[in-house]
Protein backbone atom coordinates (compact mmCIF):
# COMPACT_ATOMS: atom_id res chain seq x y z
CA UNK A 1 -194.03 132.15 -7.80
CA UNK A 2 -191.24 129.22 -7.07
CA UNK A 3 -188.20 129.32 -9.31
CA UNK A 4 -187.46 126.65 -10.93
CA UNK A 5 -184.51 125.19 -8.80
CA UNK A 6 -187.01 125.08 -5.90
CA UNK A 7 -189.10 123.21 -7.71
CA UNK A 8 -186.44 120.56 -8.63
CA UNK A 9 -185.84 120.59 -4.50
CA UNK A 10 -188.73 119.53 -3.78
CA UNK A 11 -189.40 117.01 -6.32
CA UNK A 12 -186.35 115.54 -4.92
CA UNK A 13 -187.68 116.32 -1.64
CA UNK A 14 -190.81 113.92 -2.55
CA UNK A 15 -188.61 111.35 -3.78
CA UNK A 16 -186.87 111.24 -0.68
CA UNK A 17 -189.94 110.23 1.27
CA UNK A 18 -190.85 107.65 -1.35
CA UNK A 19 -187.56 105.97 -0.81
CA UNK A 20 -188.84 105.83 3.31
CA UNK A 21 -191.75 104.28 2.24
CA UNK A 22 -189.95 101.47 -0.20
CA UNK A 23 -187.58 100.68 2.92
CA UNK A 24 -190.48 100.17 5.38
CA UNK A 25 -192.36 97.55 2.53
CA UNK A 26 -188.97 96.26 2.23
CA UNK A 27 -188.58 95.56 5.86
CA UNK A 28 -191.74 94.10 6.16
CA UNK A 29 -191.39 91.84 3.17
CA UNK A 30 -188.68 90.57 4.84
CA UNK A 31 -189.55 89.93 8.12
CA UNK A 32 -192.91 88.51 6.70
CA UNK A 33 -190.50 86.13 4.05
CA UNK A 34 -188.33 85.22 7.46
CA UNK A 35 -191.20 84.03 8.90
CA UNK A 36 -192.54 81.91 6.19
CA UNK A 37 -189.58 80.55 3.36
CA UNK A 38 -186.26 81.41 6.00
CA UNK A 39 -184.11 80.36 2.72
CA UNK A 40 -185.25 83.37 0.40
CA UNK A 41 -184.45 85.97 2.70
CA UNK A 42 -181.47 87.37 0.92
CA UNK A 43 -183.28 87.15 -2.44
CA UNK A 44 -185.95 89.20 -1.23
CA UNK A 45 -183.88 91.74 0.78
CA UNK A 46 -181.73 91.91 -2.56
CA UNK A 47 -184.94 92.57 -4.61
CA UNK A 48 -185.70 95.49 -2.54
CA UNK A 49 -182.22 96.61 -2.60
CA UNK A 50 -182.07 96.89 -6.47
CA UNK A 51 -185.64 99.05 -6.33
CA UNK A 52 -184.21 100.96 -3.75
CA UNK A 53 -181.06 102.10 -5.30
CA UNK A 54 -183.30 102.56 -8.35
CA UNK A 55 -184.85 105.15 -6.23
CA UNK A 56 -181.91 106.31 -4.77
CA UNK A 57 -180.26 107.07 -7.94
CA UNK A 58 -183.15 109.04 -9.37
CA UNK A 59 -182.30 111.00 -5.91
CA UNK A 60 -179.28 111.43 -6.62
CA UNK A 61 -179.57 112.52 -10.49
CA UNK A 62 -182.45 115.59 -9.47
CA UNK A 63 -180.28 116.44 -6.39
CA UNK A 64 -177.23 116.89 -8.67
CA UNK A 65 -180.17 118.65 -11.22
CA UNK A 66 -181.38 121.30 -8.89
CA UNK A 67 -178.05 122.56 -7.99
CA UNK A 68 -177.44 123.50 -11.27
CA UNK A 69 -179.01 127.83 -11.62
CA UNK A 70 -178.51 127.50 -15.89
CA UNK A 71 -178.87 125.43 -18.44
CA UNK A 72 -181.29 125.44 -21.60
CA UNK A 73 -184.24 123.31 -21.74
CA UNK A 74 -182.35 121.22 -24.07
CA UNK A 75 -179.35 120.40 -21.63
CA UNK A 76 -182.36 119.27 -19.16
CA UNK A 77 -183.74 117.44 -21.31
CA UNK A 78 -180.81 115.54 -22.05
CA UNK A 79 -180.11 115.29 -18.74
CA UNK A 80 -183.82 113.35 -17.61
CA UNK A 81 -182.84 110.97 -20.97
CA UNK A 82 -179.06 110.39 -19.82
CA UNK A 83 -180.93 109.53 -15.87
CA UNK A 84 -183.45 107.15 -17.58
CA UNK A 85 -180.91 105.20 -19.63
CA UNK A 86 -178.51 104.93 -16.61
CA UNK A 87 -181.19 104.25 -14.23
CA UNK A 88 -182.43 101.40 -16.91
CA UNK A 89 -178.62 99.69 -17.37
CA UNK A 90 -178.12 99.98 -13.72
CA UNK A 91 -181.06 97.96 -13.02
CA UNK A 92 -180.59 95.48 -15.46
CA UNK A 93 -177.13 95.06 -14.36
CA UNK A 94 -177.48 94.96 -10.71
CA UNK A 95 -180.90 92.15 -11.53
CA UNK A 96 -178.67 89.86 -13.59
CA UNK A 97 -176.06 90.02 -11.11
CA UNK A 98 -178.39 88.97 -8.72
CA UNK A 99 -179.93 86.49 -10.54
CA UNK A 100 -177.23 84.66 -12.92
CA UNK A 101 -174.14 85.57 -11.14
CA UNK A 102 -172.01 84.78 -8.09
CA UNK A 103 -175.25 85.18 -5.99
CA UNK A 104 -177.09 82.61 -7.22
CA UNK A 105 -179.83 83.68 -5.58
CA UNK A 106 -183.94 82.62 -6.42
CA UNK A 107 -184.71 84.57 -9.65
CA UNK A 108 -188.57 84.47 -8.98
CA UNK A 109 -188.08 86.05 -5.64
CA UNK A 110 -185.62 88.44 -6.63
CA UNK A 111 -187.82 89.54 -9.51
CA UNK A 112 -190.92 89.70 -7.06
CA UNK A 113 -189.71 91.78 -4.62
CA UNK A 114 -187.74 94.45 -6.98
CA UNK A 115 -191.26 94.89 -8.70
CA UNK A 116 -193.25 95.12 -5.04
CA UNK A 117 -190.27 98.24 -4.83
CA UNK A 118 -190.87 99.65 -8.19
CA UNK A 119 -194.93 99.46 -7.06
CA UNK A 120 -194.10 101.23 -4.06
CA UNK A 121 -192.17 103.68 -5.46
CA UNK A 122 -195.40 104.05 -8.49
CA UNK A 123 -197.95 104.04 -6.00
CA UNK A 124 -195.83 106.61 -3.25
CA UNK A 125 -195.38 109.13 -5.96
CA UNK A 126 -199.40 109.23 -6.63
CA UNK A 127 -200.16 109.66 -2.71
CA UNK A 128 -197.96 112.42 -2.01
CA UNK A 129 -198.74 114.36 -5.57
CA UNK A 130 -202.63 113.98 -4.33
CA UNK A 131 -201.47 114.66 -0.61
CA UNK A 132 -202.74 111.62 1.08
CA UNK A 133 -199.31 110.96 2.58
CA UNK A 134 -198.22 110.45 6.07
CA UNK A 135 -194.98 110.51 5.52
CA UNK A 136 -192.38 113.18 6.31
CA UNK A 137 -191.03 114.99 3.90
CA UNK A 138 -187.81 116.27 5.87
């Protein structure tokens, strides 16, 4: 049987390759967008960006998680409710930014391609818990 710390590894492990898989939809929402509206480009890669570090800080967070041998359930549970609230402000922060600040960039494609991330992440998350992935999980 796993310990529990190995578990946490490879849930971060999983989350690792679902962060692969939001960059390669990213890239090719881009390229696609560069083809068709030049203009939005930034918005879109900026979109993706906010997903990704969305991603990349829920990385981060059960990285920082599974490093840690003790702690009572409560601690952890504070822990995944101190992640969701940062991971919530951060996005709403880094969005408005994007969309109301110096950026000035198109809200609708901003807001478009962050969710296409957030879908990717969703939907990468179901394939490799049912193991229909092909990505590698190094």
């Amino acid at each position: 049987m796993q310990s529990t710390i190995q578990h946490k590894k490879q849930d971060a492990e999983k989350i690792k390759a679902v962060i692969k898989l939001q960059l390669i939809v990213a890239i090719i929402a881009i390229l696609a967008i560069k083809l068709n509206i030049p203009h939005a480009v930034k918005s879109t890669l900026y979109g993706s960006l906010v997903a990704i570090s969305n991603s990349g800080f829920l990385y981060w967070r059960m990285r920082k998680a599974s490093r840690k041998t003790n702690g009572s359930a409560q601690e952890s549970l504070k822990a995944v409710y101190r992640s969701g609230i940062e991971r919530f402000v951060l996005t709403a922060c880094l969005l408005a930014i994007g969309m109301m600040g110096a950026l000035k960039l198109s809200p609708i494609i901003v807001l478009m391609s962050f969710i296409i991330g957030q879908l990717m992440f969703l939907l990468g998350v179901i394939f490799i818990r049912t193991g229909k992935n092909k990505i590698k999980q190094s």
